[in-house]
PDB file of N, CA and C in Angstrom:
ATOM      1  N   UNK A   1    -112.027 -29.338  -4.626  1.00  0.00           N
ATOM      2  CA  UNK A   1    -112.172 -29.346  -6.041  1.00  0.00           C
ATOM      3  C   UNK A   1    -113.370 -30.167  -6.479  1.00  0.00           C
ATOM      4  N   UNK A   2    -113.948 -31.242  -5.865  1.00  0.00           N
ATOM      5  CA  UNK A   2    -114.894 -31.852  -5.980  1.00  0.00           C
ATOM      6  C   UNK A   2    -116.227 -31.860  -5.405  1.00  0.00           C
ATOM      7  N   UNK A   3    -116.249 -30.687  -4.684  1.00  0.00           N
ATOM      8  CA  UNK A   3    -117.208 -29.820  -4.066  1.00  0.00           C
ATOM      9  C   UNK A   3    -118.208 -29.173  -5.102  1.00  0.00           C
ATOM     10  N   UNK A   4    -119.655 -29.412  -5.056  1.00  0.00           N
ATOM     11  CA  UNK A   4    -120.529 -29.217  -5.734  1.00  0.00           C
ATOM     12  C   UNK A   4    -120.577 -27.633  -5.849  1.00  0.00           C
ATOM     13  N   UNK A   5    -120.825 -27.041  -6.875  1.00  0.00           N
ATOM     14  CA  UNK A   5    -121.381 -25.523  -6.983  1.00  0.00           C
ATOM     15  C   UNK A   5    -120.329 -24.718  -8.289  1.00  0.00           C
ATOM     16  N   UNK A   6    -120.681 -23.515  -8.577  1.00  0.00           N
ATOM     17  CA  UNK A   6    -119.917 -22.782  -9.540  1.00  0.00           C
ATOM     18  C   UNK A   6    -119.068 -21.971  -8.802  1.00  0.00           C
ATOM     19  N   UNK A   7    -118.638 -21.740  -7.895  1.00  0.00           N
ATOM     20  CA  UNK A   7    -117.481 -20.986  -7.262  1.00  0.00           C
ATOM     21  C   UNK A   7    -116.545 -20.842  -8.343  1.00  0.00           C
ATOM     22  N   UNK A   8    -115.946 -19.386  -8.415  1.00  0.00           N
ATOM     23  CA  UNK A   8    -115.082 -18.879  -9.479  1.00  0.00           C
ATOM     24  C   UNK A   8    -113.516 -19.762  -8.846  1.00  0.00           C
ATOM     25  N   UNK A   9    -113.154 -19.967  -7.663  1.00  0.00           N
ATOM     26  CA  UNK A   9    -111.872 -20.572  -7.541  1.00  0.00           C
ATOM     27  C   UNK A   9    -112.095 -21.993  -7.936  1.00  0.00           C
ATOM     28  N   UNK A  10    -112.612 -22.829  -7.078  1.00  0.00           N
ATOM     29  CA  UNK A  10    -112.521 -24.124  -7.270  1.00  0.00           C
ATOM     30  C   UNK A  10    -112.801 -24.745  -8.954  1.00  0.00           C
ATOM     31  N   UNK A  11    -113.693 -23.612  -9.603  1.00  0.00           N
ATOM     32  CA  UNK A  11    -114.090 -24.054 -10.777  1.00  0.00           C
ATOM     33  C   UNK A  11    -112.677 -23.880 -11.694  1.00  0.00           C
ATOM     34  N   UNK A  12    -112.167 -22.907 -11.231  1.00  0.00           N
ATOM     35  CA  UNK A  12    -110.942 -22.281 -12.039  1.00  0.00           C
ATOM     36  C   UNK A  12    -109.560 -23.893 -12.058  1.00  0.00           C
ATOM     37  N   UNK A  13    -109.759 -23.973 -11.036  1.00  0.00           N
ATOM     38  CA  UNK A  13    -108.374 -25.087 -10.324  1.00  0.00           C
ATOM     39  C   UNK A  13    -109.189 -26.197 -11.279  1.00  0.00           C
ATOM     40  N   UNK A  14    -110.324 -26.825 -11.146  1.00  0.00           N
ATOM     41  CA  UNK A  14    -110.691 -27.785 -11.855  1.00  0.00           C
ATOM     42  C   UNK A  14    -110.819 -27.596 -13.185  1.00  0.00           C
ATOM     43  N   UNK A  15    -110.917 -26.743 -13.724  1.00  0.00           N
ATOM     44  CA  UNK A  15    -110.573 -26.551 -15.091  1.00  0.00           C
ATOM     45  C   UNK A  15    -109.010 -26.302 -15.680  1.00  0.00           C
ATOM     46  N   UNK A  16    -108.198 -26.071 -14.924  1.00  0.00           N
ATOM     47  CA  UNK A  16    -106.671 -26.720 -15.004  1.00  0.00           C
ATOM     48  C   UNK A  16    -106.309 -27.913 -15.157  1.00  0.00           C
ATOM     49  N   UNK A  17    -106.873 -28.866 -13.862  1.00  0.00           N
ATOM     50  CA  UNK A  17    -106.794 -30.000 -13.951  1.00  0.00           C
ATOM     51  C   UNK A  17    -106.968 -31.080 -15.293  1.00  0.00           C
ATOM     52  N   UNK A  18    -108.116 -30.493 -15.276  1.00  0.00           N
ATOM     53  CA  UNK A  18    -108.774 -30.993 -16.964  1.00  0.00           C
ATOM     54  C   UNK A  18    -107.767 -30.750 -17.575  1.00  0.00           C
ATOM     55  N   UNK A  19    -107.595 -29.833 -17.782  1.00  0.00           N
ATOM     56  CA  UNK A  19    -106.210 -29.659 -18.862  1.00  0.00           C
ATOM     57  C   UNK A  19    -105.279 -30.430 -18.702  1.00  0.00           C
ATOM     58  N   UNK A  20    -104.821 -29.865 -17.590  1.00  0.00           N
ATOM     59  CA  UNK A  20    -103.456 -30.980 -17.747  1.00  0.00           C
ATOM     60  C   UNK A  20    -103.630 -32.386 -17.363  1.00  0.00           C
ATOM     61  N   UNK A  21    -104.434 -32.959 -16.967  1.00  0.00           N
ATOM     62  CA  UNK A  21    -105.007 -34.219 -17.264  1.00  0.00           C
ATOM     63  C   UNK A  21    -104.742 -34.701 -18.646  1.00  0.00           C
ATOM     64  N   UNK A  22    -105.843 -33.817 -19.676  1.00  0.00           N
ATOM     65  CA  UNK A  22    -105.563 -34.202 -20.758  1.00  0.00           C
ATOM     66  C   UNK A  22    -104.971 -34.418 -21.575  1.00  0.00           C
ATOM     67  N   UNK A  23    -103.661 -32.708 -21.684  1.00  0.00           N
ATOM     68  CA  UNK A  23    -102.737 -32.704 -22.560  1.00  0.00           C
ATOM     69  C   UNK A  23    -101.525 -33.682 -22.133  1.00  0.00           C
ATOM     70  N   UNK A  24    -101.460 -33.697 -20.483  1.00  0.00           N
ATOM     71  CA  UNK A  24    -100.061 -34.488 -20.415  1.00  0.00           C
ATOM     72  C   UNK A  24    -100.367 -35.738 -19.578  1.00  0.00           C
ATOM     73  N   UNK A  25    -101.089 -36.330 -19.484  1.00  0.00           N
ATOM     74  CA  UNK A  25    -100.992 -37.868 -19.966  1.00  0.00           C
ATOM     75  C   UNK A  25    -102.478 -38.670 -21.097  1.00  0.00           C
ATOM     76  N   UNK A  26    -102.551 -40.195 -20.478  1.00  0.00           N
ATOM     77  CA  UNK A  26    -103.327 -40.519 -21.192  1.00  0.00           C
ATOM     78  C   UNK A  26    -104.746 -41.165 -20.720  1.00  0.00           C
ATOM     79  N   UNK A  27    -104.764 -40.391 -19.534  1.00  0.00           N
ATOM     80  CA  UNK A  27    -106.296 -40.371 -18.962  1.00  0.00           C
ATOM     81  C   UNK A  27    -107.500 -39.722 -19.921  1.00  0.00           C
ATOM     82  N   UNK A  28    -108.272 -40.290 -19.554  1.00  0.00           N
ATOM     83  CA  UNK A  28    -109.341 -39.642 -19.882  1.00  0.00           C
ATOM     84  C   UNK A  28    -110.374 -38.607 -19.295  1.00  0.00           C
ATOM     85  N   UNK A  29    -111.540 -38.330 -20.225  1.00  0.00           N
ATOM     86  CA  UNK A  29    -112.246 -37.636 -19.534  1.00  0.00           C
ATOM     87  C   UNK A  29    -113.206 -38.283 -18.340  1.00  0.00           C
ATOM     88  N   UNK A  30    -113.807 -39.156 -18.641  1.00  0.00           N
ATOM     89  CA  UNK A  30    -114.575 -40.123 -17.984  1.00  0.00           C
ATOM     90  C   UNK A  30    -113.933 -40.399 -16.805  1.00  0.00           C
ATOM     91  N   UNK A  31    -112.517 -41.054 -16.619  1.00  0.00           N
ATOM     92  CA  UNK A  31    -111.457 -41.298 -15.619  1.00  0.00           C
ATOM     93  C   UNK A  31    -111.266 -39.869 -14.752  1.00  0.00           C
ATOM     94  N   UNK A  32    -111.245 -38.580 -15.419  1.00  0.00           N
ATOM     95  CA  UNK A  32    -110.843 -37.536 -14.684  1.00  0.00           C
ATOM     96  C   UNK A  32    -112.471 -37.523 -13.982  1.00  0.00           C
ATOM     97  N   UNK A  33    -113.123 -37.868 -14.840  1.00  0.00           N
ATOM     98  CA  UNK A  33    -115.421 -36.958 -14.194  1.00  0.00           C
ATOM     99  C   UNK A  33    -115.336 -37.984 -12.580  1.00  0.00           C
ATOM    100  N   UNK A  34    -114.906 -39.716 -12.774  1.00  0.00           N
ATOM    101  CA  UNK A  34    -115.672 -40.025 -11.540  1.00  0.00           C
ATOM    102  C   UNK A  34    -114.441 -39.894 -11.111  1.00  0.00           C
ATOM    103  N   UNK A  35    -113.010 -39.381 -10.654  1.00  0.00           N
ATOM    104  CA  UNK A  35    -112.145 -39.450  -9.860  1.00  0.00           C
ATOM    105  C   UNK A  35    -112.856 -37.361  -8.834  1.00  0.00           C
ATOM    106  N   UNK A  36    -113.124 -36.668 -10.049  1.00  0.00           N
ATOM    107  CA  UNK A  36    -113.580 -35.143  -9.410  1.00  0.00           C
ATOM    108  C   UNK A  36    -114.990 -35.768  -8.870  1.00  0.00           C
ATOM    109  N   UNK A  37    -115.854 -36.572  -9.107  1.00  0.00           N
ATOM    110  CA  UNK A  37    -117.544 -36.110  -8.489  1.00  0.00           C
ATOM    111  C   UNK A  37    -118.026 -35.661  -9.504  1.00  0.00           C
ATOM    112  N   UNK A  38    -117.848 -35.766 -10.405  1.00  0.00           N
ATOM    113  CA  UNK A  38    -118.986 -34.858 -11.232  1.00  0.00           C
ATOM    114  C   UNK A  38    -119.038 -35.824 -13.165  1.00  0.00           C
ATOM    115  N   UNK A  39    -119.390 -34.741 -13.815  1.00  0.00           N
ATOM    116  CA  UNK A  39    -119.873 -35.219 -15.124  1.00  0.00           C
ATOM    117  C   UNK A  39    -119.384 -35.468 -16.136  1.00  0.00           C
ATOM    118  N   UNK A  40    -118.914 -36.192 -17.123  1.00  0.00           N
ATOM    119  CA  UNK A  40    -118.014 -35.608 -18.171  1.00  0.00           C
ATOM    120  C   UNK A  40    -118.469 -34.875 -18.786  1.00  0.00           C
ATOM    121  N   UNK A  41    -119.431 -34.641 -19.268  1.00  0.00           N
ATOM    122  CA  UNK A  41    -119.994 -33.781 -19.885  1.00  0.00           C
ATOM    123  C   UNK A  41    -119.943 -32.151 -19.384  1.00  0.00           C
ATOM    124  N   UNK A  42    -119.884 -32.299 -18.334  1.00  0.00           N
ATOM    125  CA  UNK A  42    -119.647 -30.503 -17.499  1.00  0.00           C
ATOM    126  C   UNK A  42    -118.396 -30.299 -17.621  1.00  0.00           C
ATOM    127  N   UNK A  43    -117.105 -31.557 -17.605  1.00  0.00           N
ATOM    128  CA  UNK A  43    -115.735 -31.386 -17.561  1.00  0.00           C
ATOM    129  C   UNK A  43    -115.460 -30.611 -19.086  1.00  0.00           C
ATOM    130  N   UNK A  44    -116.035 -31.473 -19.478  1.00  0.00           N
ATOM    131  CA  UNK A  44    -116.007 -31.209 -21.706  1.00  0.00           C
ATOM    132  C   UNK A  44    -116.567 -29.965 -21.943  1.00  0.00           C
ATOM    133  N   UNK A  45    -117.133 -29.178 -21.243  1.00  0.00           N
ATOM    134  CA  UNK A  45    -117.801 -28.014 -21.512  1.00  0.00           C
ATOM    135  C   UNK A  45    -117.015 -27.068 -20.632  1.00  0.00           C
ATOM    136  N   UNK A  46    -116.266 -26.851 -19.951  1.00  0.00           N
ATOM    137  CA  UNK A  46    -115.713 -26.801 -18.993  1.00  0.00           C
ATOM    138  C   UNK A  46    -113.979 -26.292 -19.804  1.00  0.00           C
ATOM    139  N   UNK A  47    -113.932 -27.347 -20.533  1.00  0.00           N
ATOM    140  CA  UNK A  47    -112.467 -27.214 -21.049  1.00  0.00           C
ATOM    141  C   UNK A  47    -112.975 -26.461 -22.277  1.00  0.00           C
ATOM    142  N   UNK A  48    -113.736 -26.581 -23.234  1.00  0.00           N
ATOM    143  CA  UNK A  48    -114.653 -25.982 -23.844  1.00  0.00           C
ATOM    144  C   UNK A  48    -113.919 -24.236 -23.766  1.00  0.00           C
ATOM    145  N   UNK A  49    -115.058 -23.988 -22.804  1.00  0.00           N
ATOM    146  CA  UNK A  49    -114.836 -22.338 -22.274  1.00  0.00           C
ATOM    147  C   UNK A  49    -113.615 -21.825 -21.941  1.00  0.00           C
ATOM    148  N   UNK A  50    -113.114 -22.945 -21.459  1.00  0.00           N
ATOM    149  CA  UNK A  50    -111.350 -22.801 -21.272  1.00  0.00           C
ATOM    150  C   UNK A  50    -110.127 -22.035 -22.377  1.00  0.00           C
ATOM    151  N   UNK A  51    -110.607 -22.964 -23.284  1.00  0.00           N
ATOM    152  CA  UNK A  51    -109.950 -23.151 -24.495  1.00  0.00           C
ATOM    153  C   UNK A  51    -110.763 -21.849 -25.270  1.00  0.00           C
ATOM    154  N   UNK A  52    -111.432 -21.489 -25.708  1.00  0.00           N
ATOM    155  CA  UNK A  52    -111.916 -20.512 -26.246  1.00  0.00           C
ATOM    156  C   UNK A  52    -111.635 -18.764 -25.696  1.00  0.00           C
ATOM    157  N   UNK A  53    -111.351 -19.345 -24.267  1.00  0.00           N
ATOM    158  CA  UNK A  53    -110.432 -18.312 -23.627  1.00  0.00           C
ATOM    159  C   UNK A  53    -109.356 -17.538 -23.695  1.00  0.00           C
ATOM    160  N   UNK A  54    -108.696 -19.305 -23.965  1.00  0.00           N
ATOM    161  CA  UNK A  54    -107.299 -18.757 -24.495  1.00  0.00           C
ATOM    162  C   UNK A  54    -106.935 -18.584 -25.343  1.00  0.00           C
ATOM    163  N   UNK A  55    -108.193 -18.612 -26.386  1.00  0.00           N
ATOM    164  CA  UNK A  55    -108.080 -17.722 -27.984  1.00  0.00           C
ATOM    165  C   UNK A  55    -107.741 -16.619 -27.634  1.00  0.00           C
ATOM    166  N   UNK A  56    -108.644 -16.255 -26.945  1.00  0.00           N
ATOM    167  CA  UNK A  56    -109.410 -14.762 -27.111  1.00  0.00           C
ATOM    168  C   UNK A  56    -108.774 -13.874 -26.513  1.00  0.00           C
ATOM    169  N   UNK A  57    -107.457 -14.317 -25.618  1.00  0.00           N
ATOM    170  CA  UNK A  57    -106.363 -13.675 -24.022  1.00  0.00           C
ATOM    171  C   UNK A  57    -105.382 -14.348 -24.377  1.00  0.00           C
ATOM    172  N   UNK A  58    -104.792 -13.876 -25.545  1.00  0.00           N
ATOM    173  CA  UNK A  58    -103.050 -14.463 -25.555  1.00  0.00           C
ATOM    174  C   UNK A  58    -102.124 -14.305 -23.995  1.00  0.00           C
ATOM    175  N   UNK A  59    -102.208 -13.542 -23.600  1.00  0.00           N
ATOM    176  CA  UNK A  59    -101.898 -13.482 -21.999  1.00  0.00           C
ATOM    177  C   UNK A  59    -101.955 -14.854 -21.420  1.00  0.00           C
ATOM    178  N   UNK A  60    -103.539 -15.603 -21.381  1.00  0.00           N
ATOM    179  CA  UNK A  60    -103.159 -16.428 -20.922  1.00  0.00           C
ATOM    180  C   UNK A  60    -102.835 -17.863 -21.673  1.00  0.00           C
ATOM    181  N   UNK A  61    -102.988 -17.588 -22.920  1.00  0.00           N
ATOM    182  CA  UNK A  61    -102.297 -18.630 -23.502  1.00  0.00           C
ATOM    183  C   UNK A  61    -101.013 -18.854 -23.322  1.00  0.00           C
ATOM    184  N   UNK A  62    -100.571 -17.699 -23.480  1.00  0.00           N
ATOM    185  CA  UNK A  62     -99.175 -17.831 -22.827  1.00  0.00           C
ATOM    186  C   UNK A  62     -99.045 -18.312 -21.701  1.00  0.00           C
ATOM    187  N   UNK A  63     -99.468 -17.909 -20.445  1.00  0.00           N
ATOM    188  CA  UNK A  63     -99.049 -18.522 -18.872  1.00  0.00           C
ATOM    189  C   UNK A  63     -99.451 -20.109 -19.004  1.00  0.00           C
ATOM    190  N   UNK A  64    -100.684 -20.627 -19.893  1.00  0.00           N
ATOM    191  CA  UNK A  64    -100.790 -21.893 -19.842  1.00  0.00           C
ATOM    192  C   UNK A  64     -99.750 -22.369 -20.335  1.00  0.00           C
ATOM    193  N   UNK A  65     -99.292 -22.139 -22.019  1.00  0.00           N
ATOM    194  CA  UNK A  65     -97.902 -23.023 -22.766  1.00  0.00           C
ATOM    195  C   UNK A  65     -96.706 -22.775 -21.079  1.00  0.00           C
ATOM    196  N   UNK A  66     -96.702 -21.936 -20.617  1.00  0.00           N
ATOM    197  CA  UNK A  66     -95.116 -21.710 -19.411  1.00  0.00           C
ATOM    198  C   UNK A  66     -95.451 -22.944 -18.837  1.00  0.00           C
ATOM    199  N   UNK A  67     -96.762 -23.326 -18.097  1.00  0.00           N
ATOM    200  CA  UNK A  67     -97.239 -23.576 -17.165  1.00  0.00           C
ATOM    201  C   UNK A  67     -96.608 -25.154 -17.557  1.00  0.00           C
ATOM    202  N   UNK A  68     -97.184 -25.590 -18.860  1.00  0.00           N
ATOM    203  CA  UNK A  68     -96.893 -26.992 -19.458  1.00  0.00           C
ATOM    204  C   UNK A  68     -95.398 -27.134 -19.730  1.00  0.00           C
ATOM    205  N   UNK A  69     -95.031 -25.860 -19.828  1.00  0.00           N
ATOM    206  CA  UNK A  69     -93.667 -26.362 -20.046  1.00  0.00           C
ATOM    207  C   UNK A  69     -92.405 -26.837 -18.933  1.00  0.00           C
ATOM    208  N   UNK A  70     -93.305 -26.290 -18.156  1.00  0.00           N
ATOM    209  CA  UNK A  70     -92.622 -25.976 -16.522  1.00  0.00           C
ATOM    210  C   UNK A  70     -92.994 -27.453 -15.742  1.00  0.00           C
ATOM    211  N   UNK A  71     -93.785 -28.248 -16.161  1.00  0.00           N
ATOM    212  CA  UNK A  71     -94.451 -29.117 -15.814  1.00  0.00           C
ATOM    213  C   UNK A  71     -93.650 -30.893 -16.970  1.00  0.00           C
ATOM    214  N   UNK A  72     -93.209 -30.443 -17.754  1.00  0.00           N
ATOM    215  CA  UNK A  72     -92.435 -30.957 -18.897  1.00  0.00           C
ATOM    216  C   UNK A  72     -91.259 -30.930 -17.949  1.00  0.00           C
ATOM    217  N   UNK A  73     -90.531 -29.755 -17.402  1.00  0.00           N
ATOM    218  CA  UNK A  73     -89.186 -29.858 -17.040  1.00  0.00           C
ATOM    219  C   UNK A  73     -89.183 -30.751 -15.960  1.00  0.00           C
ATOM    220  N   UNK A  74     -89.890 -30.503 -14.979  1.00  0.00           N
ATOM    221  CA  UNK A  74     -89.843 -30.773 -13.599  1.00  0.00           C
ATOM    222  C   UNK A  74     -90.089 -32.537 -13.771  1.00  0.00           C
ATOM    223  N   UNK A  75     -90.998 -33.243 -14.499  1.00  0.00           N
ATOM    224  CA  UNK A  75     -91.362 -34.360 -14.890  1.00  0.00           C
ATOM    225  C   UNK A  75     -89.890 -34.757 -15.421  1.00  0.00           C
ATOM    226  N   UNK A  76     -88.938 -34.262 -16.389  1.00  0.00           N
ATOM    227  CA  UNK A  76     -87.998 -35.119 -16.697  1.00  0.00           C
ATOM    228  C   UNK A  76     -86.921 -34.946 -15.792  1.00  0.00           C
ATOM    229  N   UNK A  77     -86.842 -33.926 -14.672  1.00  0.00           N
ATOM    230  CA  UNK A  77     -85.932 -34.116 -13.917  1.00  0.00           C
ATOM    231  C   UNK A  77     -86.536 -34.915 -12.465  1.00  0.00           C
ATOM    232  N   UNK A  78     -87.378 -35.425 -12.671  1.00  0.00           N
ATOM    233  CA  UNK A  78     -88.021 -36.600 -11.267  1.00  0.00           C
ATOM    234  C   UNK A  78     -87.394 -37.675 -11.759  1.00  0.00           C
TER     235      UNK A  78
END
């Protein structure tokens, strides 16, 4: 994931991360850029394209809200 380049997988997985980094706790971006190798600024642009995505593909807006919610359950039953 912290492997330099635009590869459609690894970029994909790290742009999850970001997410759920962000939405479910209280890290930051900066904290998430030097823990991956890379920039905040590429992360922020990154979630950016993400998010504008899932305007545009209720499909996957949807699998993301499951995804968080599924991630909500499993967290209160640890």
């Amino acid at each position: 994931m912290s492997t330099a380049g635009r590869k459609r997988l690894p970029s994909e997985a790290r742009v999850l991360v970001v997410w759920g980094v962000l939405e479910l706790s209280d890290a930051t971006l900066n904290e998430l850029a030097v823990r991956l190798g890379r920039n905040a600024s590429t992360l922020s642009s990154a979630i950016k394209r993400f998010d504008r995505r899932c305007y545009n593909e209720p499909e996957l807006k949807e699998k993301i809200e499951q995804l968080k919610r599924e991630i909500e359950v499993a967290v209160l039953q640890a």
